[in-house]
N, C-alpha and C. Protein backbone atom coordinates (compact mmCIF):
# COMPACT_ATOMS: atom_id res chain seq x y z
N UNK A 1 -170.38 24.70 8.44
CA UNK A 1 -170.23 25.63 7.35
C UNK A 1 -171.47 26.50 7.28
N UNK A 2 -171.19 27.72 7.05
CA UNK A 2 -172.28 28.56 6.88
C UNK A 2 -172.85 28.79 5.15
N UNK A 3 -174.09 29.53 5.46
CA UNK A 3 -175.22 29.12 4.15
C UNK A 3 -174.39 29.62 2.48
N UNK A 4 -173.78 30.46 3.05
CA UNK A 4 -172.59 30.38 1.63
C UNK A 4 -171.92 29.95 1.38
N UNK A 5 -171.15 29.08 2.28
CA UNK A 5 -170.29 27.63 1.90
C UNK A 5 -170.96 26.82 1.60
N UNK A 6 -171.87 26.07 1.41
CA UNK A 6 -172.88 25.17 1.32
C UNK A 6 -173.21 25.89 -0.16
N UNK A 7 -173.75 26.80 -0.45
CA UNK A 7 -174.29 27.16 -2.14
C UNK A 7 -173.12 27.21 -2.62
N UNK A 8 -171.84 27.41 -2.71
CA UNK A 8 -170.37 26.83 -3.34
C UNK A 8 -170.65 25.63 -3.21
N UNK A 9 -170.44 25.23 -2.35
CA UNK A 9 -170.54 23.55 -2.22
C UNK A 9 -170.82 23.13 -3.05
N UNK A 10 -172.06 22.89 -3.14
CA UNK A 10 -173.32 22.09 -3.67
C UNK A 10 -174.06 22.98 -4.67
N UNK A 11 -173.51 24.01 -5.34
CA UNK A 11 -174.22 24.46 -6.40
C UNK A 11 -175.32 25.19 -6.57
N UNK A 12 -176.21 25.42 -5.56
CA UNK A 12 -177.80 26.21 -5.10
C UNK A 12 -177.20 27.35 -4.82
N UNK A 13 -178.54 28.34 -4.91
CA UNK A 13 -178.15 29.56 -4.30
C UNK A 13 -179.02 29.72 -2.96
N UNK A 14 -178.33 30.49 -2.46
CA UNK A 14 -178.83 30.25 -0.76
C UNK A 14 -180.33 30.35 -0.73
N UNK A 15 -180.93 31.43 -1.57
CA UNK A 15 -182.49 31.33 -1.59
C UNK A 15 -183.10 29.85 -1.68
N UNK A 16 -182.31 28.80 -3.00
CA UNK A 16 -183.23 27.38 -3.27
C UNK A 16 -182.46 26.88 -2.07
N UNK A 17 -181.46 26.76 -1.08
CA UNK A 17 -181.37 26.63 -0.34
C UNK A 17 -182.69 26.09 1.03
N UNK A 18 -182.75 27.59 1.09
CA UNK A 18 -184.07 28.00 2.16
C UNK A 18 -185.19 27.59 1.92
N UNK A 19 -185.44 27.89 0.57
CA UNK A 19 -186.51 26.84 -0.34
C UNK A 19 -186.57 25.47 0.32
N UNK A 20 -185.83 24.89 -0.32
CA UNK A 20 -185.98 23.35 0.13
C UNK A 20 -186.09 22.94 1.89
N UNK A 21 -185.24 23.84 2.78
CA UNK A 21 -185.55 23.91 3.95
C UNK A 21 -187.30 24.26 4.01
N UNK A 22 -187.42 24.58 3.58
CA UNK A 22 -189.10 25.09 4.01
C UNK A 22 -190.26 23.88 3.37
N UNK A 23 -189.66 23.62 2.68
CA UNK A 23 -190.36 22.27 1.61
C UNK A 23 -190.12 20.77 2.68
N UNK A 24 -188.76 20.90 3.35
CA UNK A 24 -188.49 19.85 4.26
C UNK A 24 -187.94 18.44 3.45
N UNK A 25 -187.17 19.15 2.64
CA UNK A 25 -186.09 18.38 1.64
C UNK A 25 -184.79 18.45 2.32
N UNK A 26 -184.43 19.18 3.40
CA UNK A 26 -183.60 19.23 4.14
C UNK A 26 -183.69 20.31 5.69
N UNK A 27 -183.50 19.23 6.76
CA UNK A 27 -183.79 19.53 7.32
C UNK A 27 -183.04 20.89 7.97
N UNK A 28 -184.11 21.96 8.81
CA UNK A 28 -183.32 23.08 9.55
C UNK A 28 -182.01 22.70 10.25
N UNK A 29 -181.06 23.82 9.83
CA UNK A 29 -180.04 23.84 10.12
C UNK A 29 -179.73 24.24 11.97
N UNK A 30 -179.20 23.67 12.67
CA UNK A 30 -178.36 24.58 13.97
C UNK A 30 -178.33 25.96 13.51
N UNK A 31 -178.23 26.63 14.22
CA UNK A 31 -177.91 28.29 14.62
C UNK A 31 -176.34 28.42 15.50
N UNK A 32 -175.83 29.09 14.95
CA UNK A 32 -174.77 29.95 15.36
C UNK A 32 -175.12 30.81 16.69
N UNK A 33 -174.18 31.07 17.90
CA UNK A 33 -174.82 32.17 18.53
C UNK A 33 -174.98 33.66 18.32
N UNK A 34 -174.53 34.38 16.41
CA UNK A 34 -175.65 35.10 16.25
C UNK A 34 -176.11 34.98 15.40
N UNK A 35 -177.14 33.36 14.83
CA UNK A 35 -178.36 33.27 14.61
C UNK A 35 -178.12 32.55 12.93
N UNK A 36 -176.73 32.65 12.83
CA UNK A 36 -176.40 32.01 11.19
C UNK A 36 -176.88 30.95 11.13
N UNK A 37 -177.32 30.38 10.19
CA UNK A 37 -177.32 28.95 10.13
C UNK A 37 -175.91 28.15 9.56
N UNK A 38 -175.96 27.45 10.60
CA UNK A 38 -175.02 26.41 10.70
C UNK A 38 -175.07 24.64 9.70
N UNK A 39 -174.24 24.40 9.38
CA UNK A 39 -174.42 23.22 7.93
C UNK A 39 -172.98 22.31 8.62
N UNK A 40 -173.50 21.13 8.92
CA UNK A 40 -172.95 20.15 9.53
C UNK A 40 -172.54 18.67 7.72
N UNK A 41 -171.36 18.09 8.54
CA UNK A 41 -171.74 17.14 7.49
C UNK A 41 -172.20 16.67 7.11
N UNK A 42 -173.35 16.25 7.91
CA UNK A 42 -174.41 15.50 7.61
C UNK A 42 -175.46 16.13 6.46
N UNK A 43 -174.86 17.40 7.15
CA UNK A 43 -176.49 18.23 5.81
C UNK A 43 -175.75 18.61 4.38
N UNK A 44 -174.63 18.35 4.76
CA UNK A 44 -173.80 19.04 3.27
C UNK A 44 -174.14 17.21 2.50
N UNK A 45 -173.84 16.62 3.05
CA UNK A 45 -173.78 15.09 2.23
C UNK A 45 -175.52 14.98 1.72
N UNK A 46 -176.60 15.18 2.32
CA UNK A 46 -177.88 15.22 2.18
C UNK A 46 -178.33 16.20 1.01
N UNK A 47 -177.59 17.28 1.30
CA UNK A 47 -178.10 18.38 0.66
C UNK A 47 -177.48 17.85 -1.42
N UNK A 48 -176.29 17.85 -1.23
CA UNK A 48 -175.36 17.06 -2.49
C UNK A 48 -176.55 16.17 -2.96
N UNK A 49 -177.00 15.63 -2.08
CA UNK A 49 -177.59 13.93 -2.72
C UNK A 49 -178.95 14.57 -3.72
N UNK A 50 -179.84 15.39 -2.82
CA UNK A 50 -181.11 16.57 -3.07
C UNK A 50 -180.84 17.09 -4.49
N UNK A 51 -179.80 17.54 -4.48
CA UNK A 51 -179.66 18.57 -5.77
C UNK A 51 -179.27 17.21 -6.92
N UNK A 52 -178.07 16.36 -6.56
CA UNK A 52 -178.01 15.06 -7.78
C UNK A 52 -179.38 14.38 -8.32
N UNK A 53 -180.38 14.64 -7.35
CA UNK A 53 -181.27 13.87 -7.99
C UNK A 53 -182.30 14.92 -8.58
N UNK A 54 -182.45 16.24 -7.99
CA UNK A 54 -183.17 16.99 -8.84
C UNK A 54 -182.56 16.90 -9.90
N UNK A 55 -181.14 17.23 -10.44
CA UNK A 55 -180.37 17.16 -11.46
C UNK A 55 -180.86 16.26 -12.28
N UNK A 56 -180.90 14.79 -12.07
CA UNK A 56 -180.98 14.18 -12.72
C UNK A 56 -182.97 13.73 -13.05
N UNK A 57 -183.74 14.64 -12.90
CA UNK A 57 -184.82 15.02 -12.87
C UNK A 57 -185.95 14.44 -11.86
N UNK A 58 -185.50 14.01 -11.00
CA UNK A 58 -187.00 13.94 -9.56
C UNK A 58 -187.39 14.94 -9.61
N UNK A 59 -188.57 14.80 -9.29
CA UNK A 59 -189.24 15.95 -8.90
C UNK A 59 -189.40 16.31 -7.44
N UNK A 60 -189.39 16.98 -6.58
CA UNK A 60 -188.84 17.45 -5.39
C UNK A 60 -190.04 16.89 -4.57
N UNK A 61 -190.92 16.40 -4.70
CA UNK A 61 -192.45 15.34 -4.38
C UNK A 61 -191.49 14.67 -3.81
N UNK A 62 -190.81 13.97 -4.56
CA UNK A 62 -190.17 12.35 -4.62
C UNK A 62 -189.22 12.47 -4.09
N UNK A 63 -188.52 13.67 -4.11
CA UNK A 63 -187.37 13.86 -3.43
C UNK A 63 -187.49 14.03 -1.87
N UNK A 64 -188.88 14.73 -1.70
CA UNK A 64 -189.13 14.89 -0.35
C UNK A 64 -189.40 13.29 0.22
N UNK A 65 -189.94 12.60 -0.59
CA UNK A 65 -190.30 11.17 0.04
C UNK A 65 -189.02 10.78 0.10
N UNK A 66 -188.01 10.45 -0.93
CA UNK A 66 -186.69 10.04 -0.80
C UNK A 66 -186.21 10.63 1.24
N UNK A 67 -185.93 11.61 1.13
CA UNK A 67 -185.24 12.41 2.17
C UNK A 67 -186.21 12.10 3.38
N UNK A 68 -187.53 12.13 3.55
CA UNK A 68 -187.68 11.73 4.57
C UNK A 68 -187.96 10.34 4.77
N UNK A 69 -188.08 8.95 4.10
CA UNK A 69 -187.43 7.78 4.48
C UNK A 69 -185.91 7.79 4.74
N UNK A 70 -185.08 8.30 4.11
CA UNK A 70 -183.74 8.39 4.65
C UNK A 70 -183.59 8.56 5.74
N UNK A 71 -184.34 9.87 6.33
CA UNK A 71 -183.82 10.27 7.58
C UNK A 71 -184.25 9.42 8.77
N UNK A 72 -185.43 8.84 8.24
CA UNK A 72 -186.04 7.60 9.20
C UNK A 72 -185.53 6.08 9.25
N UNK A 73 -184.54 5.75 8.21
CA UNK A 73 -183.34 4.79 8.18
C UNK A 73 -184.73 3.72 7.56
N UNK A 74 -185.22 4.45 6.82
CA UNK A 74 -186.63 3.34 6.07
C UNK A 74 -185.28 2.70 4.66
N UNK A 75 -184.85 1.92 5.04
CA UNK A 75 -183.66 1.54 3.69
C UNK A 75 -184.74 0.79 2.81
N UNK A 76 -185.10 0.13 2.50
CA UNK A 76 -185.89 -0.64 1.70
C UNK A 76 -186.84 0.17 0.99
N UNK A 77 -187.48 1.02 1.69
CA UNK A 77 -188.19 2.11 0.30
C UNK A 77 -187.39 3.11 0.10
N UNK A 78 -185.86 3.40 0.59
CA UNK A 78 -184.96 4.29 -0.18
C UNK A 78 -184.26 3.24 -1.73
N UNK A 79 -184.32 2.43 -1.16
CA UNK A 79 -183.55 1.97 -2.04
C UNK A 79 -184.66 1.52 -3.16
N UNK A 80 -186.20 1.12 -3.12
CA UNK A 80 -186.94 0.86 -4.14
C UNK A 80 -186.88 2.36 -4.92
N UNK A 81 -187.13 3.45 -4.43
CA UNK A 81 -187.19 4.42 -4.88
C UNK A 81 -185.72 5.00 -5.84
N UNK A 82 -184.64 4.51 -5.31
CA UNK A 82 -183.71 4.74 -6.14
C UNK A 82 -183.59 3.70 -7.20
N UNK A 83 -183.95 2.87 -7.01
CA UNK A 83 -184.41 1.31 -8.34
C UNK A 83 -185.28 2.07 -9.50
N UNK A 84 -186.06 2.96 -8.82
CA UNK A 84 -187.03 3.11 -9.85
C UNK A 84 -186.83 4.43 -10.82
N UNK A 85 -185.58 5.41 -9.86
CA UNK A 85 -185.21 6.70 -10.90
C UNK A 85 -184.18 5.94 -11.59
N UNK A 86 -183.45 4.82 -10.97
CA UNK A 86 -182.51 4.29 -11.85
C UNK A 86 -183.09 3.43 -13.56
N UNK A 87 -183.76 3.61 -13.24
CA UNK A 87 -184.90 2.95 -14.30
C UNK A 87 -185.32 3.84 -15.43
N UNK A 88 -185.56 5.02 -14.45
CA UNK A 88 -185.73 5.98 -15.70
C UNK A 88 -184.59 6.58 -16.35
N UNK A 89 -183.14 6.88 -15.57
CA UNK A 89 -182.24 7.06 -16.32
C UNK A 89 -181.83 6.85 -16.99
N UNK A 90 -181.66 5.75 -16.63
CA UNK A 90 -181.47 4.20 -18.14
C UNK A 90 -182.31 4.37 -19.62
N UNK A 91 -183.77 5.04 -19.60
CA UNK A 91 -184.67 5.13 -20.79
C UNK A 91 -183.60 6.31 -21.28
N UNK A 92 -183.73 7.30 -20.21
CA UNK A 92 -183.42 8.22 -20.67
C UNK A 92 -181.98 8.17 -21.45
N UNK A 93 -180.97 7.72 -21.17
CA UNK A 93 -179.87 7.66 -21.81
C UNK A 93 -179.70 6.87 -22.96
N UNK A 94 -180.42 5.67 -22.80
CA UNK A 94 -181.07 5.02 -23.94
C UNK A 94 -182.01 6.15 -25.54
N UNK A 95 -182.76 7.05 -25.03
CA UNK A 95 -183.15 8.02 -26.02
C UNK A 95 -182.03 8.67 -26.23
N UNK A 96 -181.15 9.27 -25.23
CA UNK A 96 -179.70 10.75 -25.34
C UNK A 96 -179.68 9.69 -26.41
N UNK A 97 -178.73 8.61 -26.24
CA UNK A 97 -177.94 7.30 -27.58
C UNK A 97 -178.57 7.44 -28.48
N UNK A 98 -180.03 7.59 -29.11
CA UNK A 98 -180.34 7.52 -29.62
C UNK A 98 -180.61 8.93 -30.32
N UNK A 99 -180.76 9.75 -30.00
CA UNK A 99 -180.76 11.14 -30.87
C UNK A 99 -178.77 11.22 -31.15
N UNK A 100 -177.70 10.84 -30.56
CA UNK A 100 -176.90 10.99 -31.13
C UNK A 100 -176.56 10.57 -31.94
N UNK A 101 -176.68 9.10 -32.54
CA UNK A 101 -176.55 8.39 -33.69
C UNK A 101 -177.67 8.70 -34.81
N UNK A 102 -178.46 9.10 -34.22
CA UNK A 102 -179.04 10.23 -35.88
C UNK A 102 -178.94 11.55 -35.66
N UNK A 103 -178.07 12.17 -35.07
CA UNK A 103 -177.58 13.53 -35.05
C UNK A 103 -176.16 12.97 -36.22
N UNK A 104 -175.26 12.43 -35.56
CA UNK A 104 -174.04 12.07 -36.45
C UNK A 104 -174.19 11.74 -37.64
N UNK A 105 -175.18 10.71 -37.60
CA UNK A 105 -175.70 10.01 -39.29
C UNK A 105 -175.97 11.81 -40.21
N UNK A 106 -176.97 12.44 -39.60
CA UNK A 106 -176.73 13.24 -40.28
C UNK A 106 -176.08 14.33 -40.47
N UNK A 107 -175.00 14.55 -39.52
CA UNK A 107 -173.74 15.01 -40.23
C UNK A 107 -173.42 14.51 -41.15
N UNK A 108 -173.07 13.53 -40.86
CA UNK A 108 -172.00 12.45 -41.81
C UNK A 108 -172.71 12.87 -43.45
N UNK A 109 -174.28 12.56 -43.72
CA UNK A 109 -175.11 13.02 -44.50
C UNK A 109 -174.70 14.63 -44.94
N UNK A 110 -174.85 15.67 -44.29
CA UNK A 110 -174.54 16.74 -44.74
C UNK A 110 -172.89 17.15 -45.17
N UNK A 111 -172.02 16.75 -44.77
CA UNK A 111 -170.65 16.50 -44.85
C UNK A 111 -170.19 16.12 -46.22
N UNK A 112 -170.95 15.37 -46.50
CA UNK A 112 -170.73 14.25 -47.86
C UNK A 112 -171.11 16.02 -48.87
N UNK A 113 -172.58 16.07 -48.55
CA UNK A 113 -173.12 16.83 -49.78
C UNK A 113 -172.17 18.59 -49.53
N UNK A 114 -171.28 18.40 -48.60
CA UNK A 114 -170.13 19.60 -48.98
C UNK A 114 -169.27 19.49 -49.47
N UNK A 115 -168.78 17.70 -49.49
CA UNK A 115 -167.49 17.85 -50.31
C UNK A 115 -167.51 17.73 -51.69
């Protein structure tokens, strides 16, 4: 797939694309013979994984460490490293829970003093 199927894909625009190619969050693509870059499955499944975890807030440091133990089949510090954003997600959703049940409470609070 070429570099605009891939930013559909996966949501980036071809610039953070190139970005992250240059950062070495994903590695250079094959070339086309005139000169496109070329996006194999392998990089579309890599690239998906890159952006889920920026999403879910790594910082692209960590992401670069993530991606290059991956690519070196280092499983044991991919997987500590995903132990440990899984860790923070967990706080984090733990706080989301928690601003919603005093977001609602005070609806519920302002609601009352309309009727």
């Amino acid at each position: 797939m070429k570099i605009g199927e891939l930013s559909q894909t996966i949501g980036l625009s071809t610039h953070t694309i190139r970005y992250y190619e240059k950062l070495g969050l994903l590695d250079a693509p094959t070339k086309d013979d005139s000169g496109h870059r070329f996006y194999n499955h392998k990089d579309v499944d890599i690239a998906n994984w890159v952006t889920c975890l920026k999403k879910s807030g790594m910082s692209l440091e960590k992401i670069k460490v993530y991606t290059n133990a991956y690519k070196k089949d280092e499983f044991k510090k991919v997987s500590e490293l995903l132990d440990i954003h899984l860790c923070k997600l967990k706080a984090q959703q733990e706080d989301i829970e928690h601003y919603i049940d005093v977001t609602k409470k005070k609806l519920k609070d302002l609601n009352k003093r309309l009727t």
